[in-house]
N, C-alpha and C. Protein backbone atom coordinates (compact mmCIF):
# COMPACT_ATOMS: atom_id res chain seq x y z
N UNK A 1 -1.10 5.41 5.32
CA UNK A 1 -1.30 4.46 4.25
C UNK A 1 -0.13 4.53 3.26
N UNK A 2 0.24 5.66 2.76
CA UNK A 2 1.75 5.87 2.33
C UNK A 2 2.94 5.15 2.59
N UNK A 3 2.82 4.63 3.86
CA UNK A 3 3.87 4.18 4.56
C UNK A 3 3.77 2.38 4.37
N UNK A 4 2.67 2.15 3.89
CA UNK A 4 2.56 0.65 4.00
C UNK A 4 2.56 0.20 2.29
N UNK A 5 2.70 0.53 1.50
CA UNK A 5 3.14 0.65 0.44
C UNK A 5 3.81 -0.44 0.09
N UNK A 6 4.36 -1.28 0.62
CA UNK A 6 5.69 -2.42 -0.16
C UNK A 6 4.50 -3.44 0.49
N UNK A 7 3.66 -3.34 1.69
CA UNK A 7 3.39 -4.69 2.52
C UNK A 7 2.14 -4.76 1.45
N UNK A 8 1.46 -3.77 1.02
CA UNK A 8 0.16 -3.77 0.36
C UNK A 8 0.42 -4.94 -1.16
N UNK A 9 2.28 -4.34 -1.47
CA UNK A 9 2.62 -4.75 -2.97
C UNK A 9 3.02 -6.39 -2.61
N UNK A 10 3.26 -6.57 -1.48
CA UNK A 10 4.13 -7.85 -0.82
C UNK A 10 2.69 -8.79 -0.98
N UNK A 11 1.52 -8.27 0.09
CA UNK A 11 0.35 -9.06 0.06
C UNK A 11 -0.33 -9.10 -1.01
N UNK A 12 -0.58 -8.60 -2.23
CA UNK A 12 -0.57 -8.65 -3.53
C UNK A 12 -0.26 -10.27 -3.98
N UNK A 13 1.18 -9.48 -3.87
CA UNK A 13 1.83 -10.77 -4.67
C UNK A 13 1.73 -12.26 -4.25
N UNK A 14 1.32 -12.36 -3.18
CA UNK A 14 1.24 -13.46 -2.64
C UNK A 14 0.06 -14.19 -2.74
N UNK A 15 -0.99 -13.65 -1.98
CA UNK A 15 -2.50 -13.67 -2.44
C UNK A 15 -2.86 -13.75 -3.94
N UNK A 16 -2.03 -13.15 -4.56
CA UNK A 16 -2.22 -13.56 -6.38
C UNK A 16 -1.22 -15.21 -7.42
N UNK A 17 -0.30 -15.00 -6.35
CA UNK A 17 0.15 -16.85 -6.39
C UNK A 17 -0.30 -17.69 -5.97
N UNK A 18 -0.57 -17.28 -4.91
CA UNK A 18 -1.66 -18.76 -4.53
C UNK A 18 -3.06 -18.89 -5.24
N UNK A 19 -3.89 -17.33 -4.96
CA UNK A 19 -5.14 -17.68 -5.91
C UNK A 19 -5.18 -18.18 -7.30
N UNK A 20 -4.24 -17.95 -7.99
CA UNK A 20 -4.46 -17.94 -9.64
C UNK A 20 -3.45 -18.87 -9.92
N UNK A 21 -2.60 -19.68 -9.28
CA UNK A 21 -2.11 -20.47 -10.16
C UNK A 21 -2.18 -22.19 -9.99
N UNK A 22 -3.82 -22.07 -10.12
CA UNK A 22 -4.69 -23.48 -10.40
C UNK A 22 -4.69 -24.28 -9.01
N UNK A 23 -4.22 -23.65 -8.08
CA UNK A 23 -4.98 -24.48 -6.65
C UNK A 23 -6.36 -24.53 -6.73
N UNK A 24 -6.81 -25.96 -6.25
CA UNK A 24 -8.47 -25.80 -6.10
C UNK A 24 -8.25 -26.20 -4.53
N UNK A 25 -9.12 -25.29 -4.12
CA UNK A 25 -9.70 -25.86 -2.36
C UNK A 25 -10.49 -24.91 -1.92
N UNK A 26 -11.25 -25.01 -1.08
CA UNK A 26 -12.82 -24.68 -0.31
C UNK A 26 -12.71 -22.94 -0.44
N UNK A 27 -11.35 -22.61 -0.05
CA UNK A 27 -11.23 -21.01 -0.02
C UNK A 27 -10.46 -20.11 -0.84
N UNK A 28 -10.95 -20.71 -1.90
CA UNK A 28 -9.70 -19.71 -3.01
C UNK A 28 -10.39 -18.63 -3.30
N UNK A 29 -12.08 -18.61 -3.50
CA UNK A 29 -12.70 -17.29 -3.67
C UNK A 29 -12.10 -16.21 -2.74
N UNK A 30 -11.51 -16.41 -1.50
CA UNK A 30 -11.50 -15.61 -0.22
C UNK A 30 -10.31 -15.31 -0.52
N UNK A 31 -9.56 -16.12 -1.43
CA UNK A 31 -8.12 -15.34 -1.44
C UNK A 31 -8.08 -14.87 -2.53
N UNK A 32 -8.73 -15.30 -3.64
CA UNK A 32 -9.05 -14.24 -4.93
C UNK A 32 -9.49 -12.24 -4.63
N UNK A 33 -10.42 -13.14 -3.61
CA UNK A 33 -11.29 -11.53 -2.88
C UNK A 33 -10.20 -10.44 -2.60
N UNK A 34 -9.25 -10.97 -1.57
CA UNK A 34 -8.10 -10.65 -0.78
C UNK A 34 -7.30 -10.15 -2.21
N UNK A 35 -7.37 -10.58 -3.10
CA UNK A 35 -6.02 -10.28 -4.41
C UNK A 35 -6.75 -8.99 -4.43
N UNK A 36 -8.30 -9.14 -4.79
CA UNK A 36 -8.15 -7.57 -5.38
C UNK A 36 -8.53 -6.89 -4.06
N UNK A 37 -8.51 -6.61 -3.07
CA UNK A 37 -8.58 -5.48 -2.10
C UNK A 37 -7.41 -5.25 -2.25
N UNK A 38 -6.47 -6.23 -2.04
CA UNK A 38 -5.00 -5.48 -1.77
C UNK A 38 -4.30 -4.71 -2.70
N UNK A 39 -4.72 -5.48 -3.94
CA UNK A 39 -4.56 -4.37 -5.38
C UNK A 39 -5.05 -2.91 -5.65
N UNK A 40 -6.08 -3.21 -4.76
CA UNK A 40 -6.72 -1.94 -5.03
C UNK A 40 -5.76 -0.86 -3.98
N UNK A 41 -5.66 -1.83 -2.43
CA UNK A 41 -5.00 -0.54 -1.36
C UNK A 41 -3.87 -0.20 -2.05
N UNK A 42 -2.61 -0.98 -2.67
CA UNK A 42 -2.02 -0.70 -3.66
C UNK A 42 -1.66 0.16 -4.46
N UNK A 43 -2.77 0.46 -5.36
CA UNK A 43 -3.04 1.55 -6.05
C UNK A 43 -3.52 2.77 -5.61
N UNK A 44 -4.15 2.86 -4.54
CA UNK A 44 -4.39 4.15 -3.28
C UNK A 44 -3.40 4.43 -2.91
N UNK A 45 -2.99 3.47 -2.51
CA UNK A 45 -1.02 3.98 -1.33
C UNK A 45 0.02 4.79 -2.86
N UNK A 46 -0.13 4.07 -3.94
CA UNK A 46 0.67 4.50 -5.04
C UNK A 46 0.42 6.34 -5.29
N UNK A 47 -1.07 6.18 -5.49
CA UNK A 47 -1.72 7.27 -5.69
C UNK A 47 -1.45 8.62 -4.89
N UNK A 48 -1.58 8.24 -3.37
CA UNK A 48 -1.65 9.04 -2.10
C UNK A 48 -0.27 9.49 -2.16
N UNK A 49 0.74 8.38 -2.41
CA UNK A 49 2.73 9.38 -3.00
C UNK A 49 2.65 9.68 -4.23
N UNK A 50 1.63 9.77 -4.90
CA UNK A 50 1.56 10.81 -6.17
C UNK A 50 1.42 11.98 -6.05
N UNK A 51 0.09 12.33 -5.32
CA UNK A 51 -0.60 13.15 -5.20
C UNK A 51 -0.46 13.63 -3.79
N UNK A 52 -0.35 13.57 -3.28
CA UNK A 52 0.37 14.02 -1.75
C UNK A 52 1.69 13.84 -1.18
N UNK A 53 2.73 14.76 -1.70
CA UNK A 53 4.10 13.69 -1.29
C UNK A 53 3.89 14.72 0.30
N UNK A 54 5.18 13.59 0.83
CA UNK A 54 5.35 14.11 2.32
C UNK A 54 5.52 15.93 2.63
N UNK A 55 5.39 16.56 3.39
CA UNK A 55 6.35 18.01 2.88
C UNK A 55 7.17 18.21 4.10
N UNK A 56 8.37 19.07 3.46
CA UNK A 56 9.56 18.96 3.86
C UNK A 56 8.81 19.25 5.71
N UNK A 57 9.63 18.52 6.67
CA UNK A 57 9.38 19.70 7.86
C UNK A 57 10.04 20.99 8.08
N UNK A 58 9.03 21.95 8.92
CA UNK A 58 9.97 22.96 9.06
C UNK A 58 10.56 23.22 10.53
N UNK A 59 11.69 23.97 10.44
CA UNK A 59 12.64 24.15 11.58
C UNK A 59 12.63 25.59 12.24
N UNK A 60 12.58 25.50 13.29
CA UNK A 60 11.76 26.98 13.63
C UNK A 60 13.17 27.37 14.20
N UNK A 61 13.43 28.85 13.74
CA UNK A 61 15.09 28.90 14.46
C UNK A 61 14.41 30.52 14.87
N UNK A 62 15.27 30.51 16.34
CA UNK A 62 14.81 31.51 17.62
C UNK A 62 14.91 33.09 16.08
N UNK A 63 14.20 34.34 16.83
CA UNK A 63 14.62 35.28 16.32
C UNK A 63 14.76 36.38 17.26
N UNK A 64 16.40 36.79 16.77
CA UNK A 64 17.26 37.84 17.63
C UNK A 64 16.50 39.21 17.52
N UNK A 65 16.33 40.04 18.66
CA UNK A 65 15.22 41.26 18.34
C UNK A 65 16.71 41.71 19.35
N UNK A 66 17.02 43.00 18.45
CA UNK A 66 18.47 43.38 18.94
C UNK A 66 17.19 45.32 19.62
């Protein structure tokens, strides 16, 4: 979910131009709906690279037993 982060902010923005700026037609509730789920995944994905960043990987290097 971390990783989808820009598409969450992308579908946001889009779903919030079309819903809110005075289109009327049969399905704007459904894209109003759609504004705030995606706002919300949004704010999870934001959250989840707050609070969980990636961690470094580690590199396993052989060990010499002389």
């Amino acid at each position: 979910m971390k990783k989808k982060t820009l598409l969450f902010f992308t579908l946001t923005l889009i779903t919030g131009l079309i819903g809110f700026t005075g289109l009327s037609f049969s399905g704007i509730e459904v894209i109003r709906v759609m504004f705030l789920i995606f706002a919300d995944l949004v704010v999870v994905s934001l959250m989840a690279k707050l609070f969980f960043p990636d961690k470094p990987k580690v590199k396993y290097q052989p060990v010499d037993r002389d």
